[in-house]
N, C-alpha and C. Protein backbone atom coordinates (compact mmCIF):
# COMPACT_ATOMS: atom_id res chain seq x y z
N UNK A 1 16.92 -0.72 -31.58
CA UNK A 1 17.05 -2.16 -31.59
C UNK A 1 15.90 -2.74 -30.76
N UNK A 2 15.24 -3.67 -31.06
CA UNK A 2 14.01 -4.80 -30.85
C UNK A 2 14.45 -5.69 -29.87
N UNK A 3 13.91 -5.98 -28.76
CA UNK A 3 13.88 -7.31 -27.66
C UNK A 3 14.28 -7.94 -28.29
N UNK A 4 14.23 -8.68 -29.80
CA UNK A 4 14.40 -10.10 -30.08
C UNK A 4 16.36 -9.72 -30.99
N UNK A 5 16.50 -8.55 -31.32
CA UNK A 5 17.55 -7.74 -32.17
C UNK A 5 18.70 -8.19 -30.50
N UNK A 6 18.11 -7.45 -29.41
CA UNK A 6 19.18 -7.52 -28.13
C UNK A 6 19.74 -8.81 -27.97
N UNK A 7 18.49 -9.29 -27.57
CA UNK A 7 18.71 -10.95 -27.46
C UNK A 7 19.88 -11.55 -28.42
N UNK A 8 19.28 -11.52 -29.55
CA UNK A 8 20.28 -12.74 -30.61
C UNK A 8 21.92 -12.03 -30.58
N UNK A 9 22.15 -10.17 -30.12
CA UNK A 9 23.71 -9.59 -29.62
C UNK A 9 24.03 -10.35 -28.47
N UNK A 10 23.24 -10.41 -27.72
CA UNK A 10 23.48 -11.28 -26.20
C UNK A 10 24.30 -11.98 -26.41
N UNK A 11 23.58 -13.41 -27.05
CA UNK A 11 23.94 -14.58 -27.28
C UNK A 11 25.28 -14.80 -28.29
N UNK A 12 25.35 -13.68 -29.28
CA UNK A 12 26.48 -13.20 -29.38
C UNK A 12 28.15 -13.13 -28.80
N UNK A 13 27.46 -12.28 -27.68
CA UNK A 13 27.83 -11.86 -26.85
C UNK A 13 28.82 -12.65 -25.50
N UNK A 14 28.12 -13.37 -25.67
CA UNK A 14 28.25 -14.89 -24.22
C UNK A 14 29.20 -15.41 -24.99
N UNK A 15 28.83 -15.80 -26.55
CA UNK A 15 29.37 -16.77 -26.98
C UNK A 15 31.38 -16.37 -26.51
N UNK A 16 31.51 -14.79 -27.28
CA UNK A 16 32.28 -14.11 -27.27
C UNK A 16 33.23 -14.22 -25.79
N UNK A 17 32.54 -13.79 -24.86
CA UNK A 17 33.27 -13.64 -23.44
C UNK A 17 33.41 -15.10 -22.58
N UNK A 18 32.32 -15.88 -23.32
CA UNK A 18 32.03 -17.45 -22.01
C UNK A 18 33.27 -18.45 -22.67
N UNK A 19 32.93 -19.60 -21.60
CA UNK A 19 33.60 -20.40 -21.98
C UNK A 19 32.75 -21.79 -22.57
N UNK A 20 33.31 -22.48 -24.03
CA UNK A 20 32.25 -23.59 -24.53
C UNK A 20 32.06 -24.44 -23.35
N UNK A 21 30.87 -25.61 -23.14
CA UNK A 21 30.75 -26.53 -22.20
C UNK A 21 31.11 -27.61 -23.25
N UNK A 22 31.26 -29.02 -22.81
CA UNK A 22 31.26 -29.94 -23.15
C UNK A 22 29.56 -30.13 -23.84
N UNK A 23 28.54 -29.69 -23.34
CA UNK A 23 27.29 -30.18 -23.70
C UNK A 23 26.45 -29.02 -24.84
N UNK A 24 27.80 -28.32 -24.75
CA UNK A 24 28.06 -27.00 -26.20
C UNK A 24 27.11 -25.85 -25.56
N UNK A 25 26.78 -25.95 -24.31
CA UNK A 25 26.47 -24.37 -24.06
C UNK A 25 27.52 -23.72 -23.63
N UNK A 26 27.15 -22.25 -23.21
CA UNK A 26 28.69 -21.46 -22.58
C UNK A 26 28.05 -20.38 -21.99
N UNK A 27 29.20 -20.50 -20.94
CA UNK A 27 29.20 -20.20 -19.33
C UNK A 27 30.04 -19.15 -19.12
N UNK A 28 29.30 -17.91 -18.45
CA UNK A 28 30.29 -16.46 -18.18
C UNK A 28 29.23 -16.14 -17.11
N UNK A 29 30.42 -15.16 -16.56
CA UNK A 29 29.34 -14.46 -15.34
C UNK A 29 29.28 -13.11 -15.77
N UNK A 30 28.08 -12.94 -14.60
CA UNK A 30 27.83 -11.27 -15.29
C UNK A 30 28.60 -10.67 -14.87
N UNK A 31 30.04 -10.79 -14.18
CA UNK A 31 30.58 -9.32 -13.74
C UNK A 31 31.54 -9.27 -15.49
N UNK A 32 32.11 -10.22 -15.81
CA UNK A 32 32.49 -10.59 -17.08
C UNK A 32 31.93 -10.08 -18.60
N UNK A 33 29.94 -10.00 -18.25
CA UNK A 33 29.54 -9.46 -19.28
C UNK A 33 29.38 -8.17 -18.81
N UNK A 34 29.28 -7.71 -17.46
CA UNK A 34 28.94 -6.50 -17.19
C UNK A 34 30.03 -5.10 -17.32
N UNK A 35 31.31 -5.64 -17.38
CA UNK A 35 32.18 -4.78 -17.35
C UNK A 35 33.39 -4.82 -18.86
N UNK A 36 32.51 -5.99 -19.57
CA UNK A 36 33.11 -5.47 -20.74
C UNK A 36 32.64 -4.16 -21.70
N UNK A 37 33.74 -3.26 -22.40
CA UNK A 37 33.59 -2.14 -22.98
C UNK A 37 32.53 -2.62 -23.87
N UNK A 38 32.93 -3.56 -24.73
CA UNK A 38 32.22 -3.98 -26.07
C UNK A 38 30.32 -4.02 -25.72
N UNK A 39 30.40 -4.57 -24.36
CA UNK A 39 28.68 -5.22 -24.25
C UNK A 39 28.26 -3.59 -23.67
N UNK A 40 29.08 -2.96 -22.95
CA UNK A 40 28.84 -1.99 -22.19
C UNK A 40 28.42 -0.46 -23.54
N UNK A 41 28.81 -1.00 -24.82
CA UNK A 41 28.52 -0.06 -25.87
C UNK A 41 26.90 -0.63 -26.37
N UNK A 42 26.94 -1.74 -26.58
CA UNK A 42 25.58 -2.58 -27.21
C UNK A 42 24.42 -2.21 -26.44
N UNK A 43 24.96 -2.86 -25.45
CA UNK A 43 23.49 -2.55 -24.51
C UNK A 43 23.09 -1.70 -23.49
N UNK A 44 22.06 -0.93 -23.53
CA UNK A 44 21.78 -0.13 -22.78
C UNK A 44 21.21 -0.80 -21.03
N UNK A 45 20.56 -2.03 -21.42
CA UNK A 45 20.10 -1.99 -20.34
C UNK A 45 19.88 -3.90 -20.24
N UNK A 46 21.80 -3.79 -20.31
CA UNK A 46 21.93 -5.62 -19.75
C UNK A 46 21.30 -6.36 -19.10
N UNK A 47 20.59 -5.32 -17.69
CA UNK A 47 20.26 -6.75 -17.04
C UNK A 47 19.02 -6.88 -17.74
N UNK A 48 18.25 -5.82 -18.09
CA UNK A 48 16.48 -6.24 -18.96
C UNK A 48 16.91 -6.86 -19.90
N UNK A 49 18.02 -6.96 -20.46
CA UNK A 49 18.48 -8.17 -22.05
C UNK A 49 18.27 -9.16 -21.21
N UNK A 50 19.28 -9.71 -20.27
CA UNK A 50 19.28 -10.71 -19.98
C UNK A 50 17.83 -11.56 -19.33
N UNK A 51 16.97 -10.69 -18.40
CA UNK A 51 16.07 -11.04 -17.88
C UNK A 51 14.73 -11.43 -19.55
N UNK A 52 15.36 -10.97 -20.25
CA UNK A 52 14.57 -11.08 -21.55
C UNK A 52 14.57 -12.31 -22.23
N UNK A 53 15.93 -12.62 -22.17
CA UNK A 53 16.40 -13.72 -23.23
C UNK A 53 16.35 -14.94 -22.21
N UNK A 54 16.37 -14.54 -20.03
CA UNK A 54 15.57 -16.08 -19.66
C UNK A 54 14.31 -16.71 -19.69
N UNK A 55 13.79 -15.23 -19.63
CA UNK A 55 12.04 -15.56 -20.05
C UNK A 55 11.57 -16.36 -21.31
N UNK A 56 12.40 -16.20 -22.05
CA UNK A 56 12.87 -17.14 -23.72
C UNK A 56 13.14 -18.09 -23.47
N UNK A 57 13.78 -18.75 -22.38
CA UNK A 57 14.22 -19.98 -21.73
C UNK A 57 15.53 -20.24 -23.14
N UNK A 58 16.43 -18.98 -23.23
CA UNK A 58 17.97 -19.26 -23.71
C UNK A 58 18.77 -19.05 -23.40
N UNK A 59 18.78 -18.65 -21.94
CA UNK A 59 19.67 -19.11 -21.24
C UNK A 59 19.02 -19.07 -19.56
N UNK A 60 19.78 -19.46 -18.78
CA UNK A 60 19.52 -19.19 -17.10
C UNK A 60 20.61 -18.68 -16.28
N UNK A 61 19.79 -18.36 -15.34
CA UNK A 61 21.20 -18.40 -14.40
C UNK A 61 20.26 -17.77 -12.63
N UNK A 62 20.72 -17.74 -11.78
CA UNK A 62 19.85 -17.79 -10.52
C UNK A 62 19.65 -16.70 -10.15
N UNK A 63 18.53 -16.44 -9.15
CA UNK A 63 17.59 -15.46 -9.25
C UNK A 63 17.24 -14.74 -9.93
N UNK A 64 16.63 -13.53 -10.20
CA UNK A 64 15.35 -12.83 -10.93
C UNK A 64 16.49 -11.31 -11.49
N UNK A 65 17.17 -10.63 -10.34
CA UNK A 65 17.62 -9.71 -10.59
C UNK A 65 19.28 -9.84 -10.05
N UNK A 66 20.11 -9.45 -11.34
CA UNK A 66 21.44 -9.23 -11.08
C UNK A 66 21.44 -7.90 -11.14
N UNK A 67 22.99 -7.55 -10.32
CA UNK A 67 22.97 -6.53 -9.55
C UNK A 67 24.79 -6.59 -9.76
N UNK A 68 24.97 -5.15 -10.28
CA UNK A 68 26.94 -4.94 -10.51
C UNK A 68 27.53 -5.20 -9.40
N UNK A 69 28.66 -5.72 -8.87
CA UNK A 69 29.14 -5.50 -7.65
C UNK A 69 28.77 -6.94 -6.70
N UNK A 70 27.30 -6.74 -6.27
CA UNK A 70 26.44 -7.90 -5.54
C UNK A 70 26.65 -9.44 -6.25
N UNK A 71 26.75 -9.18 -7.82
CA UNK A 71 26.30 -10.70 -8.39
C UNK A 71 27.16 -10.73 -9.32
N UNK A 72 28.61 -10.07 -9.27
CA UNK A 72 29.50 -10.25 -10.38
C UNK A 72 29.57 -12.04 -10.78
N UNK A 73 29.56 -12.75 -9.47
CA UNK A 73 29.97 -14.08 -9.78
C UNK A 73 29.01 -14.94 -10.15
N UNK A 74 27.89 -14.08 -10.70
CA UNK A 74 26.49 -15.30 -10.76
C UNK A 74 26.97 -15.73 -12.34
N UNK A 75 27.08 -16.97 -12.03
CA UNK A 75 27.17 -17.93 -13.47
C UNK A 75 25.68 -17.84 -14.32
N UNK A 76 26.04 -17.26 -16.03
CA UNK A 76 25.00 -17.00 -17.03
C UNK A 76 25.28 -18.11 -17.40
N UNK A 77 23.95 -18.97 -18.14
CA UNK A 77 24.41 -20.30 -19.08
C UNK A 77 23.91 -20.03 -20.21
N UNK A 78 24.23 -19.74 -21.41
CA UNK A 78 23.70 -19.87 -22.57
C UNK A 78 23.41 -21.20 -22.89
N UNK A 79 22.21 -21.60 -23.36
CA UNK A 79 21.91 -23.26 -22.93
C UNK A 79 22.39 -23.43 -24.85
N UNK A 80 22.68 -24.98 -25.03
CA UNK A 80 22.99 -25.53 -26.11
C UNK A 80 22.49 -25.26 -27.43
N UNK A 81 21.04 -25.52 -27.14
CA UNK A 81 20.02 -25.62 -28.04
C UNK A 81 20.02 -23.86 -28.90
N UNK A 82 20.37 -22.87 -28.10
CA UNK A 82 20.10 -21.66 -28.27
C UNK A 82 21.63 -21.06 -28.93
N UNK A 83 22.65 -21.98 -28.80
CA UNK A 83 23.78 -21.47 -30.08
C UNK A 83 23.64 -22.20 -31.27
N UNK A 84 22.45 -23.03 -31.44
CA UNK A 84 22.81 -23.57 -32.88
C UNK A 84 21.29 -22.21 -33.37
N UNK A 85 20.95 -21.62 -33.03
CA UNK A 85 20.10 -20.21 -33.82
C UNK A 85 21.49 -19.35 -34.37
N UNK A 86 22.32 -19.42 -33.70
CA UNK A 86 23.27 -18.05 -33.62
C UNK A 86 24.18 -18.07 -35.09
């Protein structure tokens, strides 16, 4: 599977575990994506998905590197614009 193949499971992915916003993005944290079975089969190497798909600017969330355990509670945002691709 291709950087851009991970990405569009990601987003998938979020949609699946987050919760919708009012401004239609959706919001999960990584301990949420990190410890589900389902994402934990897809992806080999979550946090480089994720650090992939912010460099894409489709989604954010704070600082550079998440970490299991350390950053379960860091809020992912899948931004709006990036579920109407999905």
């Amino acid at each position: 599977m291709n950087v851009e193949e991970e990405v569009g499971r990601l987003k998938e992915e979020i949609q699946r575990l987050g919760q919708s916003q009012p401004d239609g993005s959706y919001k999960v944290t990584f301990g949420v994506l990190f410890h589900d079975d389902r994402c934990a089969n897809i992806f080999e190497a979550l946090v480089g998905t994720l650090r992939a798909a912010k460099k894409r600017k489709i989604l954010t969330y704070d600082g550079e590197l998440l970490l299991q355990g350390v950053h379960d509670n860091v809020e992912i945002i899948l931004k709006a614009e990036a579920t109407a691709a999905v």
